[in-house]
N, C-alpha and C. Protein backbone atom coordinates (compact mmCIF):
# COMPACT_ATOMS: atom_id res chain seq x y z
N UNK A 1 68.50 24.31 -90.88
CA UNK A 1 67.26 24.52 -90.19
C UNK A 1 66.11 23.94 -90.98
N UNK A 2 65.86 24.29 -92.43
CA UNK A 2 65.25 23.47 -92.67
C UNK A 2 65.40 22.22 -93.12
N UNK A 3 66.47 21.40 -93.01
CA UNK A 3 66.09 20.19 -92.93
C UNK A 3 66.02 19.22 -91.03
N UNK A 4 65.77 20.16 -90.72
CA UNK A 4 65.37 19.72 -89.19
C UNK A 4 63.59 20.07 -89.21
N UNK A 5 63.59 21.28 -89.93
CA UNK A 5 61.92 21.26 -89.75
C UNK A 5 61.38 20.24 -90.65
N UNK A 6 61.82 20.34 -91.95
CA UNK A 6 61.91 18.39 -93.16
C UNK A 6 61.41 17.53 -92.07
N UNK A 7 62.30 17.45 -91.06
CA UNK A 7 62.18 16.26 -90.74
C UNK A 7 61.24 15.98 -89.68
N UNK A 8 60.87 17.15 -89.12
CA UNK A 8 59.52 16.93 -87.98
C UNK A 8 58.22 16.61 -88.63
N UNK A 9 58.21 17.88 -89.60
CA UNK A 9 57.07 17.32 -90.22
C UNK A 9 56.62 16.21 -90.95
N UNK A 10 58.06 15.30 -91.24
CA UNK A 10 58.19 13.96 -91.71
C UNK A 10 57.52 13.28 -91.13
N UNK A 11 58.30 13.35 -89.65
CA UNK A 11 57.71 12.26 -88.49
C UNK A 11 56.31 12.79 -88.06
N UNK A 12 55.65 13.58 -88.03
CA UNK A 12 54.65 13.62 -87.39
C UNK A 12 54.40 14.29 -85.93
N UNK A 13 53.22 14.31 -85.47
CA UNK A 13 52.79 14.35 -83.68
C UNK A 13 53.72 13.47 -83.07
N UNK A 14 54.33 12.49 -83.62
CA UNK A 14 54.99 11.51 -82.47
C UNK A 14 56.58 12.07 -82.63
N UNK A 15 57.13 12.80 -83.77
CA UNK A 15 57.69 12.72 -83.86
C UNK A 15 58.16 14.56 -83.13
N UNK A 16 57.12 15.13 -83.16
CA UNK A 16 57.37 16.25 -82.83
C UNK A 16 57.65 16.32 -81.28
N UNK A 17 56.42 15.21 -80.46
CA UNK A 17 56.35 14.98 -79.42
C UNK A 17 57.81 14.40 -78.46
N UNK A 18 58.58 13.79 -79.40
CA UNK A 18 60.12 12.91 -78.83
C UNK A 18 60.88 13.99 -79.27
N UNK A 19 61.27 15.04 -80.42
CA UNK A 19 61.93 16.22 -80.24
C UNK A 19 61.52 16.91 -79.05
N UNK A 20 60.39 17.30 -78.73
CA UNK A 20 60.26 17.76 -77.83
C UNK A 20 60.77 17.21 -75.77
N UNK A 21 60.89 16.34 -76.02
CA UNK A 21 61.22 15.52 -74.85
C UNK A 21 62.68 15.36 -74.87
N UNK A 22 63.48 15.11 -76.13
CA UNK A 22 65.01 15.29 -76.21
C UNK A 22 65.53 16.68 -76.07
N UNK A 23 64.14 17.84 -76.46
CA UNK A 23 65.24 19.25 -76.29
C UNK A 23 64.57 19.42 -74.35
N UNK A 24 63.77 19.01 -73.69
CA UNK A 24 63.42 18.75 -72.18
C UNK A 24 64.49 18.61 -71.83
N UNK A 25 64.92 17.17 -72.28
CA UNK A 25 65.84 16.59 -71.17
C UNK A 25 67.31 17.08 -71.34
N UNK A 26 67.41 17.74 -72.67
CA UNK A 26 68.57 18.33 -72.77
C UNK A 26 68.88 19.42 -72.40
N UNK A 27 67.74 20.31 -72.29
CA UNK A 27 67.63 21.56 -70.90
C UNK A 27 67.79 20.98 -69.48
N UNK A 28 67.44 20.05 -69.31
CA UNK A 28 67.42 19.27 -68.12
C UNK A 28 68.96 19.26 -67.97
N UNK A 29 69.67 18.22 -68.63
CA UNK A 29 71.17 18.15 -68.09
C UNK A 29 71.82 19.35 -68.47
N UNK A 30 71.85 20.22 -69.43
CA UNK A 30 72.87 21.21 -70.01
C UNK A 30 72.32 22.63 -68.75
N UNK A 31 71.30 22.99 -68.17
CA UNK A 31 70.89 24.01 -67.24
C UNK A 31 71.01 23.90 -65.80
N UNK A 32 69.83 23.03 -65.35
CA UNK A 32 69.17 22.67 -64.29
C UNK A 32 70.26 21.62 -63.27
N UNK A 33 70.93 20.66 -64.14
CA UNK A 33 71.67 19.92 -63.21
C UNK A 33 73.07 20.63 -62.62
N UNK A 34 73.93 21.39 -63.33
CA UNK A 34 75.12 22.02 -63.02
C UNK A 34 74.57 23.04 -62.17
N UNK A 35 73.37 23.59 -62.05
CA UNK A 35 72.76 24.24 -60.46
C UNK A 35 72.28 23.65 -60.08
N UNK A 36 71.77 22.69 -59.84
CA UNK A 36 71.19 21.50 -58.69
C UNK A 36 72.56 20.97 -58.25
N UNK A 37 73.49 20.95 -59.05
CA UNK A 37 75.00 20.26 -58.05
C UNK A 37 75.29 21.44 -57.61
N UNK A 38 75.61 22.27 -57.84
CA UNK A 38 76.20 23.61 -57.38
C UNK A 38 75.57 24.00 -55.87
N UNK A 39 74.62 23.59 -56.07
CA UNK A 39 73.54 23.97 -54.73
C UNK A 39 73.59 22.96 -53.91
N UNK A 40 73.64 21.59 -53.95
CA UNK A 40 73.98 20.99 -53.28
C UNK A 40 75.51 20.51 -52.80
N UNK A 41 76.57 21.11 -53.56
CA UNK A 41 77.91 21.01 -53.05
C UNK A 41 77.75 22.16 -51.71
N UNK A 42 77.09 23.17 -52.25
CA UNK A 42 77.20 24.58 -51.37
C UNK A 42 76.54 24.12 -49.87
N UNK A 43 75.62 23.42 -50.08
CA UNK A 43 75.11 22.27 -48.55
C UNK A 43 75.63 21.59 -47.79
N UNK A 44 76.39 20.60 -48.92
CA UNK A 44 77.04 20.16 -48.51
C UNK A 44 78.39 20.73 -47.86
N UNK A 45 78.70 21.83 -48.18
CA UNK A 45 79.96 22.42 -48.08
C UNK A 45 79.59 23.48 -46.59
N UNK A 46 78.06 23.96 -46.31
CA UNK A 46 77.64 24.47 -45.12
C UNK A 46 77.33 23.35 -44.24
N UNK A 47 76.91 22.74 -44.43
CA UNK A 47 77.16 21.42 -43.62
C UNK A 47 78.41 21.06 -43.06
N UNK A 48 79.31 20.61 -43.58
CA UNK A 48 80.44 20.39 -43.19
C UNK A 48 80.97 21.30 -41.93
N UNK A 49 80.65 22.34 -42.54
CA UNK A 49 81.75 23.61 -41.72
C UNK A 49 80.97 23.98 -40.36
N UNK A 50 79.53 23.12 -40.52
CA UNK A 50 78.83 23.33 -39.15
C UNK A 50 79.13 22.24 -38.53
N UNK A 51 79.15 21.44 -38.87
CA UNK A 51 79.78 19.78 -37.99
C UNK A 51 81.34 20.13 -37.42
N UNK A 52 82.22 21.04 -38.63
CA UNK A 52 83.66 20.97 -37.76
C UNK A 52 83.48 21.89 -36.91
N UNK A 53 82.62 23.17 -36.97
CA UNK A 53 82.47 23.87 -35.35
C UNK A 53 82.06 23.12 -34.12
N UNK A 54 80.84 22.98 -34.51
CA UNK A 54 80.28 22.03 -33.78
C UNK A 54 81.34 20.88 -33.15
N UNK A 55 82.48 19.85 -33.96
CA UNK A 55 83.10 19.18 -33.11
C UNK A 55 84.01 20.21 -32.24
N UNK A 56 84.74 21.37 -32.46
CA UNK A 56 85.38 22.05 -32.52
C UNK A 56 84.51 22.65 -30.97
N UNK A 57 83.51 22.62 -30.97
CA UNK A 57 83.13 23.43 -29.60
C UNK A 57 83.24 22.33 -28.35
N UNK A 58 82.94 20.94 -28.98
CA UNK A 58 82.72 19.76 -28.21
C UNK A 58 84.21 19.41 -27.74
N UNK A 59 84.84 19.46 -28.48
CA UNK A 59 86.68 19.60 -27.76
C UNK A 59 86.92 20.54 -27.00
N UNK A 60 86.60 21.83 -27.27
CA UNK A 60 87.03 22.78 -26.00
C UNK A 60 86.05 22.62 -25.01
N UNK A 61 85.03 22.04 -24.69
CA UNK A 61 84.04 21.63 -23.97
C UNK A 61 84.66 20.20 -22.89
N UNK A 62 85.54 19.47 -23.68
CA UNK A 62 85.77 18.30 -23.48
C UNK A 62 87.31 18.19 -22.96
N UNK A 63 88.31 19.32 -23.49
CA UNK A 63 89.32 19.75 -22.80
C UNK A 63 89.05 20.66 -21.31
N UNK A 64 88.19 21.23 -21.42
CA UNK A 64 87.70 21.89 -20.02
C UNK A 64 86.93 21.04 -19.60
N UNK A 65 86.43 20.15 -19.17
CA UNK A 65 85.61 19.09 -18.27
C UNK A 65 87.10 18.44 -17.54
N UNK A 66 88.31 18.10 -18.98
CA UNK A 66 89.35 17.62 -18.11
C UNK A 66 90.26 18.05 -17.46
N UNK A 67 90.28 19.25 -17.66
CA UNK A 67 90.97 20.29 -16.68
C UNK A 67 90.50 20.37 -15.26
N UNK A 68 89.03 20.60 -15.12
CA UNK A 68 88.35 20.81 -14.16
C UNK A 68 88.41 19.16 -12.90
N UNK A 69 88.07 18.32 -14.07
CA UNK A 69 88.38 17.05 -13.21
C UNK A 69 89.74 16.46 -12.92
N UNK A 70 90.32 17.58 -13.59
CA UNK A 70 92.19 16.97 -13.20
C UNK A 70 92.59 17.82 -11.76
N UNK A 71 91.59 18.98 -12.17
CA UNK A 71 91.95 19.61 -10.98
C UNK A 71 91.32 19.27 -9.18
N UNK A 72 89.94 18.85 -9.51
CA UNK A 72 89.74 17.80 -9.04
C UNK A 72 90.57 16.33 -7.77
N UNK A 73 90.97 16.09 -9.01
CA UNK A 73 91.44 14.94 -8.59
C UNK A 73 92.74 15.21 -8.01
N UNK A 74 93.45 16.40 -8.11
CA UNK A 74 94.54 16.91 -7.40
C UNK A 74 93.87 17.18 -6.15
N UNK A 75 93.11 17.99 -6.26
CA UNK A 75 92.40 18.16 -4.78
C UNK A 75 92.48 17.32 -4.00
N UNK A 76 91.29 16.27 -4.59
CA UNK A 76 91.44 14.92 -3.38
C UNK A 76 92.48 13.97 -3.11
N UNK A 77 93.57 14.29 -3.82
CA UNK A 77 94.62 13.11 -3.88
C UNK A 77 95.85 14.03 -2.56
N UNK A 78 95.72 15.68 -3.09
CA UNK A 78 95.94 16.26 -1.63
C UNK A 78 95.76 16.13 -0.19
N UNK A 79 94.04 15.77 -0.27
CA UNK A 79 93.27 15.50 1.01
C UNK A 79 93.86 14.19 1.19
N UNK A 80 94.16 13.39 0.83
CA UNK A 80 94.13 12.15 0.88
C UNK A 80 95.40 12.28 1.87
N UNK A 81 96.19 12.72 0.46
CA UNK A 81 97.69 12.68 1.04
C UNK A 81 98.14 13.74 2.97
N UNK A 82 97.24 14.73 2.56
CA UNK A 82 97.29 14.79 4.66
C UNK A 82 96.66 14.44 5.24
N UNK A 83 95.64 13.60 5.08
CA UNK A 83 94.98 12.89 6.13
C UNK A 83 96.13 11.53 6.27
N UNK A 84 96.60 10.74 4.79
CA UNK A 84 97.63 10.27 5.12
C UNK A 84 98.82 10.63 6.24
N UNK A 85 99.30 11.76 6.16
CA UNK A 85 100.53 12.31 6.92
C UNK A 85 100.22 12.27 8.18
N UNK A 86 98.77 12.95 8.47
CA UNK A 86 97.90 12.83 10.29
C UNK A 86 97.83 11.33 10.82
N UNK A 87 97.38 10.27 9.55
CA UNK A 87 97.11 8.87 10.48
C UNK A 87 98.58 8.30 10.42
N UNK A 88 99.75 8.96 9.92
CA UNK A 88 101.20 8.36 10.03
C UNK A 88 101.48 9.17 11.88
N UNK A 89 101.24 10.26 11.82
CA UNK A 89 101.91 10.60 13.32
C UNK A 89 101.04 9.86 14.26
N UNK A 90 99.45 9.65 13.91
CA UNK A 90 98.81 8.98 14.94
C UNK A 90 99.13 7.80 15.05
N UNK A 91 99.47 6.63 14.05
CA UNK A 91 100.10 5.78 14.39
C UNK A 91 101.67 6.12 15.00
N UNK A 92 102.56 6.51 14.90
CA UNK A 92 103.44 6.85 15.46
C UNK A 92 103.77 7.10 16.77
N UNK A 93 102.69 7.89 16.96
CA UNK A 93 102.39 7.96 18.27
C UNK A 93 101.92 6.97 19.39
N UNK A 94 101.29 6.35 18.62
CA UNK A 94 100.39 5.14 19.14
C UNK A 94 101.50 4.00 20.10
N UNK A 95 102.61 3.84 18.84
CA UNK A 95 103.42 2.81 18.86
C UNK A 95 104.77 3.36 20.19
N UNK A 96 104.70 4.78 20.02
CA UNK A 96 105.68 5.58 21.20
C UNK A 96 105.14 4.98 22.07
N UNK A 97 103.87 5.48 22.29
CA UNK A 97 102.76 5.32 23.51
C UNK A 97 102.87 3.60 24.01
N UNK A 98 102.53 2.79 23.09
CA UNK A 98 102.85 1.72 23.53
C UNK A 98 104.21 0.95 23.77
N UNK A 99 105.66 1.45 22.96
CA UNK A 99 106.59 1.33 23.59
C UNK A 99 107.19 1.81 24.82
N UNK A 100 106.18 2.84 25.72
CA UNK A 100 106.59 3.49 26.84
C UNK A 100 105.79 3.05 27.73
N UNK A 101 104.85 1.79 27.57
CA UNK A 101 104.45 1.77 28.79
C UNK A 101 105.20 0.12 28.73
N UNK A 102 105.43 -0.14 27.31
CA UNK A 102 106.23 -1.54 27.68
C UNK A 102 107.64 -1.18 28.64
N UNK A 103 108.40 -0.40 28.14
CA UNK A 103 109.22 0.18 29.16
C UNK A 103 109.06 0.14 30.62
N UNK A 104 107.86 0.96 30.80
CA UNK A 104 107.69 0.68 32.08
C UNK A 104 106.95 -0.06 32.78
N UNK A 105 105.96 -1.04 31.77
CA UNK A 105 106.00 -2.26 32.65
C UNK A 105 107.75 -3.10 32.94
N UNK A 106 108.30 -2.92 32.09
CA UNK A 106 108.87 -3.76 32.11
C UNK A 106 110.24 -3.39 33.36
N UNK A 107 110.20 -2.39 33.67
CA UNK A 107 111.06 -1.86 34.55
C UNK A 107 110.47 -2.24 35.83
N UNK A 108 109.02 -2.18 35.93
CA UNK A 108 108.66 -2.25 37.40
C UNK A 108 108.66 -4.25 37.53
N UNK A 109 108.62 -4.76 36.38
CA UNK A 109 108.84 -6.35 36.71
C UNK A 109 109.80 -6.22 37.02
N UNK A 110 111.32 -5.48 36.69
CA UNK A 110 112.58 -5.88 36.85
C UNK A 110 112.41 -5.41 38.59
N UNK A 111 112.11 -4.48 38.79
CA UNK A 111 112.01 -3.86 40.08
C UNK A 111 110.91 -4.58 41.19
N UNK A 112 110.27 -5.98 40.61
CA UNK A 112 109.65 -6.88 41.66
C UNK A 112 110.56 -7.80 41.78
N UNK A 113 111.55 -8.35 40.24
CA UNK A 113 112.39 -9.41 40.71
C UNK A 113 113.37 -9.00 41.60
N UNK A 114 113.76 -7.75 41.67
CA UNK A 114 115.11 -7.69 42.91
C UNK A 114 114.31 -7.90 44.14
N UNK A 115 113.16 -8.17 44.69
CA UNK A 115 112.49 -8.06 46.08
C UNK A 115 111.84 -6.70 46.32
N UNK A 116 110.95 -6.98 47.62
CA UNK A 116 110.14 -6.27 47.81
C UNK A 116 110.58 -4.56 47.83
N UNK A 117 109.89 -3.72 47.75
CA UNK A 117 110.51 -2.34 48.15
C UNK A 117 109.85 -1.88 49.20
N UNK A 118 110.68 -1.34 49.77
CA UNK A 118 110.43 -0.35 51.21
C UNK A 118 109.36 0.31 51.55
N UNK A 119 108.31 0.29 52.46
CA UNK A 119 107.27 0.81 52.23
C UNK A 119 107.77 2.55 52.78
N UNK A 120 107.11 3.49 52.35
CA UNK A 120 107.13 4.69 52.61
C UNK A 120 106.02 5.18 53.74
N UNK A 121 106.09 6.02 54.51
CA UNK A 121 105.13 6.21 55.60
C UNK A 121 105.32 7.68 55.76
């Protein structure tokens, strides 16, 4: 100890002044910085865990939008599919309809080529 005080008073005001700034900065790293990281890991570390909720709400948010639009899209692919089934019998029908009157045009041509028919009175 005293040859540390020897030696301040050796050096002087300037010299007392740069001890003084080396035992600063050495409070500085040996105190102040291992809680300035500590505090900012802990931020960093509340941070984090609010971003993975946060994505974490945006997925079940984002799994239910596709549920809802899957369900959706069953719906209309339903509608689709019996309005499909209705314009299959209406065409179906259509084509009966028009094979039955070809029929019977075509019966009453056969029934002009044999000659006239009998009038009824």
């Amino acid at each position: 100890m005293n040859g540390i005080l020897s030696g301040l008073i050796n050096l002087g005001l300037g010299g007392l002044m740069g001890a003084a700034l080396v035992w600063f900065l050495h409070y500085l790293v040996t105190r102040t910085l291992p809680e300035t990281s500590r505090v900012f890991r802990e931020e960093v570390s509340m941070e984090r865990d609010l971003r993975y909720r946060e994505h974490q709400t945006l997925l079940q948010v984002m799994e239910r939008l596709a549920k809802q639009q899957n369900e959706e899209h069953e719906a209309l692919l339903a509608h689709v599919s019996a309005g499909l089934k209705e314009l299959t019998h209406v065409v179906t029908e259509g084509w009966a309809a028009i094979e039955r009157r070809l029929d019977t045009w075509q019966a009453q041509a056969a029934g002009q080529r044999q000659g006239p028919r009998p009038r009824q009175q």
